[in-house]
Protein backbone atom coordinates (compact mmCIF):
# COMPACT_ATOMS: atom_id res chain seq x y z
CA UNK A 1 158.02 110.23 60.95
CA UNK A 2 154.09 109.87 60.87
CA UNK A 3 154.89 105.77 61.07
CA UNK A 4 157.02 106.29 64.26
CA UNK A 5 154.34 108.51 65.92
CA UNK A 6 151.27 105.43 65.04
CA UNK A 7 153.65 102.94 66.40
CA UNK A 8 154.61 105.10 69.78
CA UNK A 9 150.75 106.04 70.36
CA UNK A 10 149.79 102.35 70.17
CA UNK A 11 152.13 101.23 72.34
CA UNK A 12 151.19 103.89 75.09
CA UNK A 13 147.95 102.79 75.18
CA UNK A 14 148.90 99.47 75.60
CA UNK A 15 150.98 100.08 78.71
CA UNK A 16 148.07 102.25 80.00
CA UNK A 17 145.89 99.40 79.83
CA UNK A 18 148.40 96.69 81.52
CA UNK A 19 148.86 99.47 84.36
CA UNK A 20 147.03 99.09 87.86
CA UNK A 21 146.23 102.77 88.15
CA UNK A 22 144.23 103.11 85.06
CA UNK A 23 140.17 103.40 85.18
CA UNK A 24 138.21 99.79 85.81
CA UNK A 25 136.49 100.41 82.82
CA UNK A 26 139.53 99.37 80.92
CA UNK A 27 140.82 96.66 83.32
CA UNK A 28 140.17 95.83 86.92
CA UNK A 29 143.14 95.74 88.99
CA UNK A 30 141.61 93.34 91.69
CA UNK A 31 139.80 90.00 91.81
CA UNK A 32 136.57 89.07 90.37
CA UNK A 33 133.70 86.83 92.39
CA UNK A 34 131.73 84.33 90.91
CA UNK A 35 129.82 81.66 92.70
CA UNK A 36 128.58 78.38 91.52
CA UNK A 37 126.84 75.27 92.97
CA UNK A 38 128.67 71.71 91.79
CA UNK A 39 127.52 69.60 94.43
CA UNK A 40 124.77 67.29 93.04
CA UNK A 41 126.96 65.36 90.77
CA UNK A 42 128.21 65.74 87.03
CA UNK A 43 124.73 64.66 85.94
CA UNK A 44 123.42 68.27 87.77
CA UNK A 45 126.54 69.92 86.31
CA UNK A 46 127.24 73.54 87.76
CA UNK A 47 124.74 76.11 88.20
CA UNK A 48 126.44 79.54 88.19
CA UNK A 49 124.45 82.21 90.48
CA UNK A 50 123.41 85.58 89.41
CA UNK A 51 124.92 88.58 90.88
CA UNK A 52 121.27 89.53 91.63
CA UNK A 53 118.27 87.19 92.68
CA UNK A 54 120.28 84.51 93.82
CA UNK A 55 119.20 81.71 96.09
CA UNK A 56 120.74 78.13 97.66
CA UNK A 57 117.93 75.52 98.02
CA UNK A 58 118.44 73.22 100.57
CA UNK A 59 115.12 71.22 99.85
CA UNK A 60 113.13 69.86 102.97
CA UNK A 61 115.02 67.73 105.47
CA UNK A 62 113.35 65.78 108.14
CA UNK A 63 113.27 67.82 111.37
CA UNK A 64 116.74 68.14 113.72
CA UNK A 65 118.58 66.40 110.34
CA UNK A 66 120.44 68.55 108.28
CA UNK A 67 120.92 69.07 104.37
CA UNK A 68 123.99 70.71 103.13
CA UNK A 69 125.06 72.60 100.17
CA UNK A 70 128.36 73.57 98.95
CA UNK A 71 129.14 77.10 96.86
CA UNK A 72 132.20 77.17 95.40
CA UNK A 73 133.88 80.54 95.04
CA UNK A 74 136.07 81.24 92.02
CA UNK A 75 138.12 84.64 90.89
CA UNK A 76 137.43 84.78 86.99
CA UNK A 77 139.90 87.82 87.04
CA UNK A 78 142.95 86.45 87.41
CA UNK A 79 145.87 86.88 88.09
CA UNK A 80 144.46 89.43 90.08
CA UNK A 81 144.03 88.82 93.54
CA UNK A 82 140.15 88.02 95.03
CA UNK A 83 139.91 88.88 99.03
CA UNK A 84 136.82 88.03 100.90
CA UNK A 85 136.79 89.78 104.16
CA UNK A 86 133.27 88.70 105.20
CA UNK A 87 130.58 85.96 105.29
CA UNK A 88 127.54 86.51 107.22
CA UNK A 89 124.55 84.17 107.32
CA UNK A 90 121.32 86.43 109.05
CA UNK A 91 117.33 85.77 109.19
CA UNK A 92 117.39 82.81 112.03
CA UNK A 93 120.13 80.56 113.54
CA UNK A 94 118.36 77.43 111.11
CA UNK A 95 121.19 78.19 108.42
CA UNK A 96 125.08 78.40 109.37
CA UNK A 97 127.98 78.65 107.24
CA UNK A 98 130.07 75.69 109.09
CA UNK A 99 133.09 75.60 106.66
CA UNK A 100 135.12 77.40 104.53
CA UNK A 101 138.32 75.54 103.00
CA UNK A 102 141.03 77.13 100.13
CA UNK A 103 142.14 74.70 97.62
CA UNK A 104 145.03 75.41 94.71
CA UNK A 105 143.25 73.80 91.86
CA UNK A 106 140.19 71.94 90.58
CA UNK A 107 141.88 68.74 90.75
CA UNK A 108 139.86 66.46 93.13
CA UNK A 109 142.63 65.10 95.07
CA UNK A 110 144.50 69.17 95.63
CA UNK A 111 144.62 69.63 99.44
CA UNK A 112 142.43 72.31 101.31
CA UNK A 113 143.76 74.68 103.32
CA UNK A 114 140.52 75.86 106.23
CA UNK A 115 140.32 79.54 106.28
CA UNK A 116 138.50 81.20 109.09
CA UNK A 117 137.18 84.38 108.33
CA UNK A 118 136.75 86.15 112.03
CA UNK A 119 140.27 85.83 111.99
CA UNK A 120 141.57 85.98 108.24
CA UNK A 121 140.74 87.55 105.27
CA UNK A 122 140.40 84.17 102.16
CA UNK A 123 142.10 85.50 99.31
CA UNK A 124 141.93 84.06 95.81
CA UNK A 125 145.13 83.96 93.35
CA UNK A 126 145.91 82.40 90.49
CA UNK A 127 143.66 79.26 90.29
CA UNK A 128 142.95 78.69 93.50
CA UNK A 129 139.13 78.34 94.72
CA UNK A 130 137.30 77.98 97.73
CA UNK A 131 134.38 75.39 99.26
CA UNK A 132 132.18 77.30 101.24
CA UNK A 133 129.44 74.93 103.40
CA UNK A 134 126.41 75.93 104.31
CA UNK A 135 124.23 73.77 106.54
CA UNK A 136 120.30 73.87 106.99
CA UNK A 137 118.55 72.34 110.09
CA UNK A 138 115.38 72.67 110.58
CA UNK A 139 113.73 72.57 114.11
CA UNK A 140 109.85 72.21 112.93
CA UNK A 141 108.14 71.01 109.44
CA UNK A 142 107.38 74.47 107.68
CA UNK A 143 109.35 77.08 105.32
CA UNK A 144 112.30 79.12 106.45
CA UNK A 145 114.44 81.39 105.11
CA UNK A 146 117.60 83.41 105.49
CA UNK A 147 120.88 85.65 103.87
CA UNK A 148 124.14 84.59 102.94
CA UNK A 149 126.46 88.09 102.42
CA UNK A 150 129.99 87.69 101.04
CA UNK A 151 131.99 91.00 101.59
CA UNK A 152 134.69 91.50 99.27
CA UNK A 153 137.25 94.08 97.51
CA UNK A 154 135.71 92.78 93.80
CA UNK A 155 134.76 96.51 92.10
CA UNK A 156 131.70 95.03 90.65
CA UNK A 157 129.89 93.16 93.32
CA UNK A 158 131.94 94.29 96.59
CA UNK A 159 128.66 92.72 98.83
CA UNK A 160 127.03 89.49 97.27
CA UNK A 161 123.99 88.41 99.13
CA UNK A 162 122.37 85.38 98.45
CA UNK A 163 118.92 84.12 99.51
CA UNK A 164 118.65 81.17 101.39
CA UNK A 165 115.54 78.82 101.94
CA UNK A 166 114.68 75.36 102.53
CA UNK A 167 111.73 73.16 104.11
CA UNK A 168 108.12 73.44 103.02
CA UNK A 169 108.81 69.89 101.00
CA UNK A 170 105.96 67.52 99.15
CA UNK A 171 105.99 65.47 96.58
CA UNK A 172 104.12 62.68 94.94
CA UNK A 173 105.49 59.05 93.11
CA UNK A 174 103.52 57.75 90.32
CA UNK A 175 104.21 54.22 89.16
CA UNK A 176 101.47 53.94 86.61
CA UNK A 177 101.13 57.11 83.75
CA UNK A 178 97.77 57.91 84.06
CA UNK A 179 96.02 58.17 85.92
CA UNK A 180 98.35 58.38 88.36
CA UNK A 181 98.33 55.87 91.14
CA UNK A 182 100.24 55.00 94.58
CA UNK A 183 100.76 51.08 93.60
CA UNK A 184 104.03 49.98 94.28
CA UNK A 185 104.27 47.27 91.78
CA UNK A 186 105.42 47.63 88.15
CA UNK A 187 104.82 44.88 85.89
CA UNK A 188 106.39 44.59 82.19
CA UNK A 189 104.62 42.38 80.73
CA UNK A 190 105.05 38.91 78.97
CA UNK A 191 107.65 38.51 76.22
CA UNK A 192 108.58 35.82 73.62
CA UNK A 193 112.05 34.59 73.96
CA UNK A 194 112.20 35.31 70.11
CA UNK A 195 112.23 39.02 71.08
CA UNK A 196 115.51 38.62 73.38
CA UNK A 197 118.68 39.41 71.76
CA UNK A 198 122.08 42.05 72.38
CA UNK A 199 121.54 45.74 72.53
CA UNK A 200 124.10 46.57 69.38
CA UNK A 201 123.86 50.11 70.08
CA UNK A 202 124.38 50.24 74.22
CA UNK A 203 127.45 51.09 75.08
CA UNK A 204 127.18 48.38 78.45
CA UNK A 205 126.24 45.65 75.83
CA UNK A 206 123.44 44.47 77.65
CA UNK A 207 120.71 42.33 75.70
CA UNK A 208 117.65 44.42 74.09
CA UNK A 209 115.32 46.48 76.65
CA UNK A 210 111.91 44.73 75.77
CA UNK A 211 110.11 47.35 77.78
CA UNK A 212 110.96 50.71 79.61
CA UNK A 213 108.66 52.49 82.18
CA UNK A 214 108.82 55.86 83.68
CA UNK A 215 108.24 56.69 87.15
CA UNK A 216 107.43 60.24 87.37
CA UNK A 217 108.24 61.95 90.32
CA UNK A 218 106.19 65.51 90.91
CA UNK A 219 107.43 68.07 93.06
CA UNK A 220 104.50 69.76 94.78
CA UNK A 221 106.23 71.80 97.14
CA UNK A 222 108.11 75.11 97.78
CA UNK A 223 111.58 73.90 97.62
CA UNK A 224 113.60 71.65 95.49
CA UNK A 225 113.47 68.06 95.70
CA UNK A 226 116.64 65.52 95.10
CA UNK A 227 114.88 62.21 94.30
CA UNK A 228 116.82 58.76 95.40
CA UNK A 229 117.11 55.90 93.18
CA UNK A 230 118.19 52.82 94.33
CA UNK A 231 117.66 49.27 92.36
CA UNK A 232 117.69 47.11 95.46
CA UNK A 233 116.97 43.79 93.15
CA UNK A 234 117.84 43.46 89.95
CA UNK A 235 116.18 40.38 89.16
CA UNK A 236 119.28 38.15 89.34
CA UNK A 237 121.12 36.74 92.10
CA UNK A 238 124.82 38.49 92.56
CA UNK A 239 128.04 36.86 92.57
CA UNK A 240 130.39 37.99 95.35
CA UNK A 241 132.03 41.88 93.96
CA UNK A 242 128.97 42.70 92.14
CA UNK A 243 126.16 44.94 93.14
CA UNK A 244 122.66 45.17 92.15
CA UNK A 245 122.40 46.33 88.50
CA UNK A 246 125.62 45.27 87.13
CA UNK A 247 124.61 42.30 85.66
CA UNK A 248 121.08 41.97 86.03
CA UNK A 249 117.31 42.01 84.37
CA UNK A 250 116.09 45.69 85.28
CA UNK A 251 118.43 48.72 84.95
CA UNK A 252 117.78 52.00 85.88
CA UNK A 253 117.93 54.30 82.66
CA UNK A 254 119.47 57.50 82.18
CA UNK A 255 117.61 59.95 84.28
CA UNK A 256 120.03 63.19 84.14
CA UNK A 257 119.97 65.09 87.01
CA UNK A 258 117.43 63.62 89.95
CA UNK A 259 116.99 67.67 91.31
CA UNK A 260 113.31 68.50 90.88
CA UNK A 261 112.02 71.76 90.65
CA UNK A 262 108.82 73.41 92.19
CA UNK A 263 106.24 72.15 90.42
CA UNK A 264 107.99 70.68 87.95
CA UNK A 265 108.25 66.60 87.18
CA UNK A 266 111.09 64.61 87.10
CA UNK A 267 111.29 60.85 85.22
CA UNK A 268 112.86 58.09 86.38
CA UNK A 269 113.12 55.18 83.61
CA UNK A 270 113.21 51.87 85.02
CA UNK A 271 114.34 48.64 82.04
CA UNK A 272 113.37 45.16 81.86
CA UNK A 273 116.52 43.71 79.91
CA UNK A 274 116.64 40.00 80.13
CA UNK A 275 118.69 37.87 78.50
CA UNK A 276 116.90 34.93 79.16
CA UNK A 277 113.40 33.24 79.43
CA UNK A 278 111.91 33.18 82.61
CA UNK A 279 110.01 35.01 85.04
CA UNK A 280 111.81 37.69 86.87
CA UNK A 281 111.21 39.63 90.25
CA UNK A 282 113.08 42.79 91.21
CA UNK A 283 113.00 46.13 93.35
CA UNK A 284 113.70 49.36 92.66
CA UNK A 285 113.47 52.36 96.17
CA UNK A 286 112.50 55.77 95.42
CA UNK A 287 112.82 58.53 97.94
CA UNK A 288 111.31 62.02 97.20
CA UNK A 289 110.07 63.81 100.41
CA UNK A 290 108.58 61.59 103.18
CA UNK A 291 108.96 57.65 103.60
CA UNK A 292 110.62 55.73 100.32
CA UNK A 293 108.64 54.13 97.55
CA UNK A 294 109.59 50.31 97.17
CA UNK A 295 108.44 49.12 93.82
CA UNK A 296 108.05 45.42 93.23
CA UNK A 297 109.29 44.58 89.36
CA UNK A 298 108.10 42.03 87.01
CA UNK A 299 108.53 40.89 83.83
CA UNK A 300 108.11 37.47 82.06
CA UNK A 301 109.43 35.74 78.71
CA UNK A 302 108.01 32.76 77.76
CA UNK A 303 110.52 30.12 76.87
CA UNK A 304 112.54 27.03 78.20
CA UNK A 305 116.32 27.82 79.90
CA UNK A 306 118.74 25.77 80.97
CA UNK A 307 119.98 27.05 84.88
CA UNK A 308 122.14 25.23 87.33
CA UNK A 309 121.99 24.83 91.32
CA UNK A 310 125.58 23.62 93.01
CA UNK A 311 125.61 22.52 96.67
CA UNK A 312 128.54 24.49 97.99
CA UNK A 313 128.79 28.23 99.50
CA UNK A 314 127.54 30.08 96.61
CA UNK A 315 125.13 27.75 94.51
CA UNK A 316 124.23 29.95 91.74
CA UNK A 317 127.48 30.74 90.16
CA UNK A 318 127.55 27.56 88.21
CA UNK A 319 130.59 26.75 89.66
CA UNK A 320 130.53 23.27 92.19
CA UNK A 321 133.19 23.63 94.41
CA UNK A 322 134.88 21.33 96.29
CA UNK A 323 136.71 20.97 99.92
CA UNK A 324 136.10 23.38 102.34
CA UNK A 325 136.51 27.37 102.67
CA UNK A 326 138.78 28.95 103.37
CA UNK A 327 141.51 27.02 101.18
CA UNK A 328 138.51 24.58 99.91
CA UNK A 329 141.71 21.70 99.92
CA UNK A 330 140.75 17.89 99.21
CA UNK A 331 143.03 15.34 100.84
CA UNK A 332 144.20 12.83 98.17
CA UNK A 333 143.42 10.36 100.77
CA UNK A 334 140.31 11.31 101.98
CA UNK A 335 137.78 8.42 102.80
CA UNK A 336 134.89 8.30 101.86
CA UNK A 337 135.51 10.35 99.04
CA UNK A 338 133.84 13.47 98.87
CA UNK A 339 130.82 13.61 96.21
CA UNK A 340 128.39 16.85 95.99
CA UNK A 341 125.45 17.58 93.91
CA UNK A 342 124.46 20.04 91.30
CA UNK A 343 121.19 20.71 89.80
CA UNK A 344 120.14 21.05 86.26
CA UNK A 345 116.97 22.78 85.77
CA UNK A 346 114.50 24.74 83.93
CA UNK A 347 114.48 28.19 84.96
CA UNK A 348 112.51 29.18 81.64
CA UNK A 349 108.46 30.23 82.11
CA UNK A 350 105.02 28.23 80.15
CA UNK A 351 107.38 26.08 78.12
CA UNK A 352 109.13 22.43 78.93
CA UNK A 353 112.81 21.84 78.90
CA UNK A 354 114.56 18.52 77.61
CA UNK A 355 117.84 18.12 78.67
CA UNK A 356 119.08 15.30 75.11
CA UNK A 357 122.65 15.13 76.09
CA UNK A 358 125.48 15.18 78.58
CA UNK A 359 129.09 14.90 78.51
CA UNK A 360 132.44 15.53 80.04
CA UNK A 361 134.65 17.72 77.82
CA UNK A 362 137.81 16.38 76.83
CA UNK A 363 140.00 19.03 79.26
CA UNK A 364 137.95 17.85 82.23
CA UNK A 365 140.50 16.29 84.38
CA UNK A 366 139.72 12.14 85.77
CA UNK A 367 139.84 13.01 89.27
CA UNK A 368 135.80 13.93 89.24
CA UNK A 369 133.37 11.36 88.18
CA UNK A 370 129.33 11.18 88.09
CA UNK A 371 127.17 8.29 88.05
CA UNK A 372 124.76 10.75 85.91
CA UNK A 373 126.76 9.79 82.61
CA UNK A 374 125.69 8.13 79.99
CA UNK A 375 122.99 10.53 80.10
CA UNK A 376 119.67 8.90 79.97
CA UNK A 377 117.72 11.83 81.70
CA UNK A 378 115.71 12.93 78.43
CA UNK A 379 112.15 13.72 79.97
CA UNK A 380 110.86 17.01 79.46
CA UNK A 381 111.30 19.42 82.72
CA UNK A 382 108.50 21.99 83.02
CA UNK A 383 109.26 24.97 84.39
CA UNK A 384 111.33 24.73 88.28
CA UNK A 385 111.59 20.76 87.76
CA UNK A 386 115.56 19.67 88.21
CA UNK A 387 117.75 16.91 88.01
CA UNK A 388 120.21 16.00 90.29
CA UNK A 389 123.33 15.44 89.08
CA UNK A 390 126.11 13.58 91.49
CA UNK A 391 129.84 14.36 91.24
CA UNK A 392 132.61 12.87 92.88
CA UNK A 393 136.07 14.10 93.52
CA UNK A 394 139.16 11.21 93.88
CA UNK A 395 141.67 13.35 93.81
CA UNK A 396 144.90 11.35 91.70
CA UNK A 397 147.03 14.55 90.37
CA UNK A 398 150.14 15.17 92.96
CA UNK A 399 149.70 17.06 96.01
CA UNK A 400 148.98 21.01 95.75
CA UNK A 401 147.95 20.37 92.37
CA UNK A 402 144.10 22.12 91.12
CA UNK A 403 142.27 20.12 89.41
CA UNK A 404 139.23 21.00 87.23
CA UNK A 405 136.63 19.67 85.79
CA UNK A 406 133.70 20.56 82.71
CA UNK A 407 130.12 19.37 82.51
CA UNK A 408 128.45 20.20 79.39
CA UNK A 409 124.26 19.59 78.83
């Protein structure tokens, strides 16, 4: 009898717990509110804002531009039901709440739903969670601030005000560690071509980094500063689809998240990764608060290499192609028959190039033919010296037939 009453009393209290009119203190029988900033990238992560002391930083945008920030509302009570009644923005007309959209899940591609709250209360179930867009425009240079309240029915933080601020922005770029200095070139160094060779433990598999510099960027104003980095030249022409640091000489490192704190200093490493020798040029932009930094990059390794020039549309993809864009057809009876050049040449830096050999490889079909072979060009090349190379196409495969050819020094 004793078991029966242990077993009874446990289960009571059980059902008193699940029950919507027992004390919050045991269970809350509405919504919770929890806000959170996730709009500066997976590098930035999300920064979850304290029920008390909280503040949006909009940084310092240029006057009459505007910089926008995105809280993201979430009910970590569920499935109790979160309802927002009210969203007021006060302390000057320089910050405005300009959207507020619904959406069913976290999944990036989950539609949105626009709630507007003078006519709607936005209400929270399940897993659904709401974008709320707040805009800052300043008018003037100088600091401003206002307050972001959220009304809701949560029983623990039923009016959630949030400080806002933004403007008041400085900053300062320093290419060279110290002292620190406003030059706006950044040179590497001179290498060996002994000291080139793959990266086994990147994960890109790019050839060793033979030198990595940080660019620190110090934040000497009153808000937050996002810093811009943008490689603009990677040191290596691109072939049509690929952007600047793809395939390149400089990389920009891992620099986490870009958002620098009040007086705080963020680093931006910059790579010098070549694969070959030669002397190499590139850009990299920086934008903290005012104009952007342009950086001129440098970086030499002694050595010869072997580079190649074609006269067609894109004449350093080592590729010489024939005919004409768009369909870049040969007639089989074309007269004269069409020849074009390419360019073998030493792209290397401080060290001679001999070129011993030449050949056509034993796939290359007999429509192409170059008065280049035998090869007798053996004198060294120094360093941008060529040799031109002509080869000429008679087409004799049949009609809508490609025909290739190989080249090998």
């Amino acid at each position: 009898m004793t078991n029966r009453i242990v077993v009874w009393s446990a289960l009571f209290t059980g059902l008193c717990v699940s029950d919507c009119t027992c004390d919050d203190g045991l269970a809350s029988a509405v919504g919770e509110m929890e806000l959170a900033l996730c709009d500066r990238g997976q590098s930035c992560g999300c920064e979850v804002l304290p029920a008390q002391g909280a503040t949006v930083d909009f940084g310092s945008p240029a006057p009459l531009s505007s910089s926008l920030r995105t809280l993201t509302v979430r009910n970590t009570n569920q499935p109790r039901k979160l309802t927002i009644h009210r969203l007021d923005v006060t302390g000057g007309d320089l910050f405005a709440a300009t959207s507020v959209l619904r959406r069913p899940s976290e999944a990036a591609n989950a539609p949105t739903t626009t709630i507007d709250l003078k006519h709607e209360p936005l209400t929270l179930e399940g897993t659904e969670l709401a974008e709320i867009t707040l805009a800052f425009r300043p008018s003037a240079e100088g600091e401003f601030a206002a307050t972001l309240t959220l009304g809701s029915d949560s029983s623990t933080h039923p009016n959630w005000t949030v400080a806002l601020r933004g403007g008041g922005g400085a900053s300062e770029i320093c290419v060279n560690d110290d002292p620190c200095s406003d030059a706006d070139d950044l040179d590497f160094g001179t290498f060996q071509d002994s000291e080139i060779g793959p990266d086994f433990a990147d994960a890109l598999g790019r050839p060793l980094a033979l030198g990595t510099h940080m660019v620190r960027v110090k934040n000497t104003g009153a808000t937050q500063l996002w810093v811009g980095v943008e490689l603009t030249n990677d040191g290596l022409p691109e072939v049509p689809g690929e952007l600047p640091g793809m395939a390149g000489v400089f990389f920009i490192g891992n620099a986490g998240c870009t958002v620098v704190n009040p007086g705080t200093t963020g680093l931006i490493p910059i790579e010098y990764r070549p694969a070959t020798a030669g002397e190499h040029l590139g850009e990299v932009v920086i934008k903290g608060f005012g104009a952007p930094r342009h950086i001129t990059l440098s970086g030499r390794v002694i050595g010869a290499h072997l580079c190649f020039r074609t006269e067609d549309d894109i004449p350093t993809d080592g590729l010489l192609q024939f005919g004409s864009a768009p369909d870049y057809d040969t007639a089989v009876n074309e007269e004269p028959a069409e020849t074009r050049r390419l360019w073998v040449g030493n792209c290397g830096y401080q060290a001679d190039l001999t070129v011993s050999a030449a050949s056509a490889a034993s796939t290359s079909a007999p429509d192409f033919t170059t008065s280049a072979l035998p090869w007798t060009q053996t004198m060294p090349l120094a360093p941008g010296g060529e040799i031109e190379v002509p080869v000429t196409l008679v087409p004799v495969a049949e009609i809508g037939t490609a025909v290739r050819g190989r080249y090998s020094f």
